[in-house]
PDB file of N, CA and C in Angstrom:
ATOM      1  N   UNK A   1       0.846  -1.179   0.000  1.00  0.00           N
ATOM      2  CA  UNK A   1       0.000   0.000   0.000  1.00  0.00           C
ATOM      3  C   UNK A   1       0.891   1.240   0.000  1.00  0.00           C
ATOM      4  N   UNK A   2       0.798   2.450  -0.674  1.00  0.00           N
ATOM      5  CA  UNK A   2       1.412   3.285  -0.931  1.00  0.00           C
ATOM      6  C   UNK A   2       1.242   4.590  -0.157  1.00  0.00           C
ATOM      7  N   UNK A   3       2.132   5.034   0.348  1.00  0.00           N
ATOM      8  CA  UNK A   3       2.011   5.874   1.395  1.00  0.00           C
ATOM      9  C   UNK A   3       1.515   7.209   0.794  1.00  0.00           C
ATOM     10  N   UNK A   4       0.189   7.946   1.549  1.00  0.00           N
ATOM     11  CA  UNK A   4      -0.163   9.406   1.171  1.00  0.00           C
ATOM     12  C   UNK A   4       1.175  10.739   1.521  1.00  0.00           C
ATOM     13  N   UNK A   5       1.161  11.202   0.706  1.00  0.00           N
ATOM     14  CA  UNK A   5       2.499  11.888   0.435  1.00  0.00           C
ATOM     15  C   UNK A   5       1.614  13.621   0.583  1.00  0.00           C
ATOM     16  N   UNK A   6       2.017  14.506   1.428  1.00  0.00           N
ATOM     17  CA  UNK A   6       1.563  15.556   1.261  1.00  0.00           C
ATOM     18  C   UNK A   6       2.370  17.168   0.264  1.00  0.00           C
ATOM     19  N   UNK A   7       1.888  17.798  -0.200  1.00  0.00           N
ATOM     20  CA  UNK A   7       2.677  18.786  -0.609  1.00  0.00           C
ATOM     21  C   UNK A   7       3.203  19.901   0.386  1.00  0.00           C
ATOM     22  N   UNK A   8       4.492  20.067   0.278  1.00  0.00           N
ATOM     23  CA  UNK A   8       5.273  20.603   0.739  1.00  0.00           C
ATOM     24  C   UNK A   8       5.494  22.113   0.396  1.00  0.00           C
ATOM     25  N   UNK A   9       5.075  23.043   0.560  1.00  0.00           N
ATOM     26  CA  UNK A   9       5.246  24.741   0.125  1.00  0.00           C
ATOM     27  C   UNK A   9       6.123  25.326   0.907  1.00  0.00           C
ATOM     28  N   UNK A  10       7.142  25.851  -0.046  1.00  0.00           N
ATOM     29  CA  UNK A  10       7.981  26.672   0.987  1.00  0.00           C
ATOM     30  C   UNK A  10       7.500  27.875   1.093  1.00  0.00           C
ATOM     31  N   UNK A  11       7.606  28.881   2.093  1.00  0.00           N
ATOM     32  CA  UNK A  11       6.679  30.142   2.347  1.00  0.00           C
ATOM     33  C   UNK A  11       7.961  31.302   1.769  1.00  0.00           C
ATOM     34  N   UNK A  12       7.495  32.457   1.258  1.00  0.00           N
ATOM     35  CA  UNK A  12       8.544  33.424   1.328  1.00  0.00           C
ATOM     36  C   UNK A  12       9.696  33.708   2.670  1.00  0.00           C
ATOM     37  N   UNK A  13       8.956  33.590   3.536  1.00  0.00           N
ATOM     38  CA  UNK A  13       9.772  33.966   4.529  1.00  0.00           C
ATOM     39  C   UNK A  13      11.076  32.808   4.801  1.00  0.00           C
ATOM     40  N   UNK A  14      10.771  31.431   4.472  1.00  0.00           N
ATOM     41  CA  UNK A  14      11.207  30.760   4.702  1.00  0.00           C
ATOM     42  C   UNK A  14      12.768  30.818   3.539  1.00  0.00           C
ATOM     43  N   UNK A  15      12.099  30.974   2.337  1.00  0.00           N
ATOM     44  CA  UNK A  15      13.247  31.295   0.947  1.00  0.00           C
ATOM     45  C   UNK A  15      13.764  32.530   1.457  1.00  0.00           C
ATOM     46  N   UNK A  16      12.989  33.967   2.074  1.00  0.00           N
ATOM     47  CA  UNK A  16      13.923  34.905   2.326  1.00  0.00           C
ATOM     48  C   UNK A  16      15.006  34.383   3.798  1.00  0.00           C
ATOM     49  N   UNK A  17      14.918  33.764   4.406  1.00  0.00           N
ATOM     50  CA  UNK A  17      15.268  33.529   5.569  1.00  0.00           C
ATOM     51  C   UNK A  17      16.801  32.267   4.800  1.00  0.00           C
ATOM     52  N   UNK A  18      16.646  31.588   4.027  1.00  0.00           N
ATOM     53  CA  UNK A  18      17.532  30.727   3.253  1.00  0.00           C
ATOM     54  C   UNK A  18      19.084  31.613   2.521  1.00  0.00           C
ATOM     55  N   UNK A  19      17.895  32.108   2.247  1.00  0.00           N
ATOM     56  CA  UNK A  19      18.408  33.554   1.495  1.00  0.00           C
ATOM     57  C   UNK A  19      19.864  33.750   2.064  1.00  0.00           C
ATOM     58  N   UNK A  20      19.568  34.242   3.306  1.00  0.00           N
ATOM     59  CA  UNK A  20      20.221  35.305   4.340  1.00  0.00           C
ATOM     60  C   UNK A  20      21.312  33.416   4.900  1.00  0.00           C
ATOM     61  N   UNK A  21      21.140  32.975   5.337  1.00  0.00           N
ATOM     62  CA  UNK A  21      21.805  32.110   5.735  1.00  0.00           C
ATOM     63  C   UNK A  21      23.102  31.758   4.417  1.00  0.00           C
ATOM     64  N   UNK A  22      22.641  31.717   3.065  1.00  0.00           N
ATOM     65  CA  UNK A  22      23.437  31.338   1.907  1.00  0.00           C
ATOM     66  C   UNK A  22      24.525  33.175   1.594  1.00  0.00           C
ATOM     67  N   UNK A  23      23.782  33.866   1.892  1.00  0.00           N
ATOM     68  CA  UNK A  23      24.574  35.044   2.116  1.00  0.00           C
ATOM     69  C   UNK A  23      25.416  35.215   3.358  1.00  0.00           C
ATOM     70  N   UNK A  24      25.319  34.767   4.629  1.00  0.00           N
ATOM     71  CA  UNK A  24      26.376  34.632   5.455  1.00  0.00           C
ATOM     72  C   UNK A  24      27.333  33.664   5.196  1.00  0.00           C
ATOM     73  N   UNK A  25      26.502  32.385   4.999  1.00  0.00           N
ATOM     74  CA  UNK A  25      28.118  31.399   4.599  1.00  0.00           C
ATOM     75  C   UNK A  25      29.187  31.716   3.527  1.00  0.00           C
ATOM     76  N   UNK A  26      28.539  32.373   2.417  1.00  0.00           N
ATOM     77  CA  UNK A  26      29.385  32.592   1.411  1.00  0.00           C
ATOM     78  C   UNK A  26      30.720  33.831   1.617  1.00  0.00           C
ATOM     79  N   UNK A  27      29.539  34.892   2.895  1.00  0.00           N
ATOM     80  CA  UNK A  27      30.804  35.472   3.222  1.00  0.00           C
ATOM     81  C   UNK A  27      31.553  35.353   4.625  1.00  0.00           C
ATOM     82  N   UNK A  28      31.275  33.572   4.735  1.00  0.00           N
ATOM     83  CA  UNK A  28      32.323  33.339   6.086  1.00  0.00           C
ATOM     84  C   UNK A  28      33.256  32.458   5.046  1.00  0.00           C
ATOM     85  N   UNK A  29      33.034  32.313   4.051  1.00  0.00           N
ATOM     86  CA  UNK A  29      33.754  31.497   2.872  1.00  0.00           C
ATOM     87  C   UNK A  29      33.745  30.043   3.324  1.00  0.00           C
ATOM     88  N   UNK A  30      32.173  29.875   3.453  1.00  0.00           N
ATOM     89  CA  UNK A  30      31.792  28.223   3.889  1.00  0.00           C
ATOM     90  C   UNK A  30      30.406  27.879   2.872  1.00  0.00           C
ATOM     91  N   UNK A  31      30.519  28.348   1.871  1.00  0.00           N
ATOM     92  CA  UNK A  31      30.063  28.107   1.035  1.00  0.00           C
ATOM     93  C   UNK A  31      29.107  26.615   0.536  1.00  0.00           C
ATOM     94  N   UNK A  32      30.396  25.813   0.350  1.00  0.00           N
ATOM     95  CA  UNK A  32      29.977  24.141   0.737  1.00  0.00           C
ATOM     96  C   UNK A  32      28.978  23.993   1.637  1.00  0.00           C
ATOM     97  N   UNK A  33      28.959  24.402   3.476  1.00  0.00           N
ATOM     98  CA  UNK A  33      28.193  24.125   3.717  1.00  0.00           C
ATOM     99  C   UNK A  33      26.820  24.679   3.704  1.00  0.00           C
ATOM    100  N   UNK A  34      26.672  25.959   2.559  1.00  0.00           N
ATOM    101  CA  UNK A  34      25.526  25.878   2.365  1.00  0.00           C
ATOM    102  C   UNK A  34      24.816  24.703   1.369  1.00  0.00           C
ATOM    103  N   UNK A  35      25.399  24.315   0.281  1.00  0.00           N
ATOM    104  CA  UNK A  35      25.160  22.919  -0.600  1.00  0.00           C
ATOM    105  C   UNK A  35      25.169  22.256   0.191  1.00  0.00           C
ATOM    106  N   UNK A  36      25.375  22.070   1.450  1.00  0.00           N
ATOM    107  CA  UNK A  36      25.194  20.811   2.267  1.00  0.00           C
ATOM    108  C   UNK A  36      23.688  20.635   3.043  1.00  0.00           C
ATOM    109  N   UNK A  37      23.842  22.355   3.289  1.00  0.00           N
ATOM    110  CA  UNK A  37      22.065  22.751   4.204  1.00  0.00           C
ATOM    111  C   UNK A  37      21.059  22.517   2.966  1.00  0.00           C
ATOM    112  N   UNK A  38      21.069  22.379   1.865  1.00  0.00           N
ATOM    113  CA  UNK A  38      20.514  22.177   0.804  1.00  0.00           C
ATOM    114  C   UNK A  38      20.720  21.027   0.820  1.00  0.00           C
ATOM    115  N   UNK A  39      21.458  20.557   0.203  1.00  0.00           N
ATOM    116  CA  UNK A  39      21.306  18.920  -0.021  1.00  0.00           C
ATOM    117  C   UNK A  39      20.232  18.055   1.128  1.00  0.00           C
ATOM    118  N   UNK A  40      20.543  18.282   2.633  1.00  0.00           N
ATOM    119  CA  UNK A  40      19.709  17.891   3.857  1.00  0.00           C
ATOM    120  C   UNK A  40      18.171  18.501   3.695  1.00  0.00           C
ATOM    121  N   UNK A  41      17.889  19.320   2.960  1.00  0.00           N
ATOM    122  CA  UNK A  41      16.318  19.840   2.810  1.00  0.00           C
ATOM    123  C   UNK A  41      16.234  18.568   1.775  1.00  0.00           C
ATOM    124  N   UNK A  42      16.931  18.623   0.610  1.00  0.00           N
ATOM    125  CA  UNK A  42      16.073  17.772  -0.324  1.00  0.00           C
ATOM    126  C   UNK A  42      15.480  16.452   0.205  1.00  0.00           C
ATOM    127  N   UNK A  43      16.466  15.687   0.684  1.00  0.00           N
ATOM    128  CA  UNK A  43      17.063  14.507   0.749  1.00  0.00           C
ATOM    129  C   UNK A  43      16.138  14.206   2.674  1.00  0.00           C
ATOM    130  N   UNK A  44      15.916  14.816   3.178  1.00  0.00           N
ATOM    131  CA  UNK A  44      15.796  14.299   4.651  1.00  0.00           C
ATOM    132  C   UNK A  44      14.173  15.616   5.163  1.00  0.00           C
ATOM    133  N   UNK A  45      14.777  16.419   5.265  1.00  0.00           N
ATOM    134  CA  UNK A  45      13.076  17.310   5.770  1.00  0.00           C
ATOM    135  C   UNK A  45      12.092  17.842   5.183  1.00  0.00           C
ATOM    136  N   UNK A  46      12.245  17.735   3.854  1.00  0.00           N
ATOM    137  CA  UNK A  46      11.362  18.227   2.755  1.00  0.00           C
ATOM    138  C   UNK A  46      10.270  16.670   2.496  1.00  0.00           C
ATOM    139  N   UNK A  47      11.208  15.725   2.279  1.00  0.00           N
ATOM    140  CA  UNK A  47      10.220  14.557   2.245  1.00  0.00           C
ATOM    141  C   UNK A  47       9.666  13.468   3.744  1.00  0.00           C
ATOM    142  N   UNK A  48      10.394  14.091   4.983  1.00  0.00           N
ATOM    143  CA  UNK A  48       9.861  13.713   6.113  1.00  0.00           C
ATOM    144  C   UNK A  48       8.620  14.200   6.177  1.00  0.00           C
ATOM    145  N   UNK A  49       8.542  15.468   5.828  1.00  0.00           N
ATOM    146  CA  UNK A  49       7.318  16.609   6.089  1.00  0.00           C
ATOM    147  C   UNK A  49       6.363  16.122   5.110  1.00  0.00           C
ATOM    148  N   UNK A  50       6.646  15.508   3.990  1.00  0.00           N
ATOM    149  CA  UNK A  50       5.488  15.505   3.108  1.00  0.00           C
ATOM    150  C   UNK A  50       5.262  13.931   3.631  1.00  0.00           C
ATOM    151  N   UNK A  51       5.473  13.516   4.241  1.00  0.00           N
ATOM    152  CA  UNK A  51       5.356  11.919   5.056  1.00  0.00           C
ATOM    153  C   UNK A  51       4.491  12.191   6.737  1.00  0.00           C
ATOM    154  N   UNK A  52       4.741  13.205   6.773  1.00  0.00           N
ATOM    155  CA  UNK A  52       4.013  13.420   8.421  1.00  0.00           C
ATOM    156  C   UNK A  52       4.557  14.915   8.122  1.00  0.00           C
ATOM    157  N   UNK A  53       3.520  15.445   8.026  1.00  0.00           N
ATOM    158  CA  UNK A  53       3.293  16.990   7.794  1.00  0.00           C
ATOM    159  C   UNK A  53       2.668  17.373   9.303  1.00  0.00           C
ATOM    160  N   UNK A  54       2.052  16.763  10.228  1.00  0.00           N
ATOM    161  CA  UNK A  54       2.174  17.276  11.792  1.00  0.00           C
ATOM    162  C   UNK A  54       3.163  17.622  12.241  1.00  0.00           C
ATOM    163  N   UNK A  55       4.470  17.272  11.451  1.00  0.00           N
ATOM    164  CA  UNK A  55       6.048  17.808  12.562  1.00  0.00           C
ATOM    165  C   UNK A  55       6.374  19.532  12.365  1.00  0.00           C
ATOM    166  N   UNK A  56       5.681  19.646  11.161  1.00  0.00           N
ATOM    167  CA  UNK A  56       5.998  21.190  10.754  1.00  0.00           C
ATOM    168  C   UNK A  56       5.103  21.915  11.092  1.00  0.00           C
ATOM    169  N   UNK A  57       5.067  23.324  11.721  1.00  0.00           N
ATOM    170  CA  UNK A  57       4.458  24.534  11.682  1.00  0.00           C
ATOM    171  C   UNK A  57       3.611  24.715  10.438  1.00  0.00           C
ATOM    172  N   UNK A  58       2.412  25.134  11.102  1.00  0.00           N
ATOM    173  CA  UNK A  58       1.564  25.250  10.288  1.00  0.00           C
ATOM    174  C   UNK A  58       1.733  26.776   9.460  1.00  0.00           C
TER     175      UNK A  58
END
């Protein structure tokens, strides 16, 4: 049986708030680990959330 999968919306605040985090690392020259804070959205809390969407703020 195939698991109900919910959609996942990222909010502006959330992309402006990304934003600002990919603009500090780049100028602490840690760059990488912003591709890393990215890679962990795709891969691990983006599809937890669309698996049990109760863990996230509404």
């Amino acid at each position: 049986m195939a698991e109900d999968l919910h959609r996942v919306e990222l909010t502006d605040s959330f992309l402006a708030r990304l934003e600002a985090i990919e603009a500090f690392l780049i100028e602490a020259d840690a760059g990488a680990a912003f591709d890393d804070l990215l890679d962990q959205l795709r891969s691990t809390v983006i599809p937890n959330l669309a698996r049990f969407p109760r863990i996230g703020r509404r």
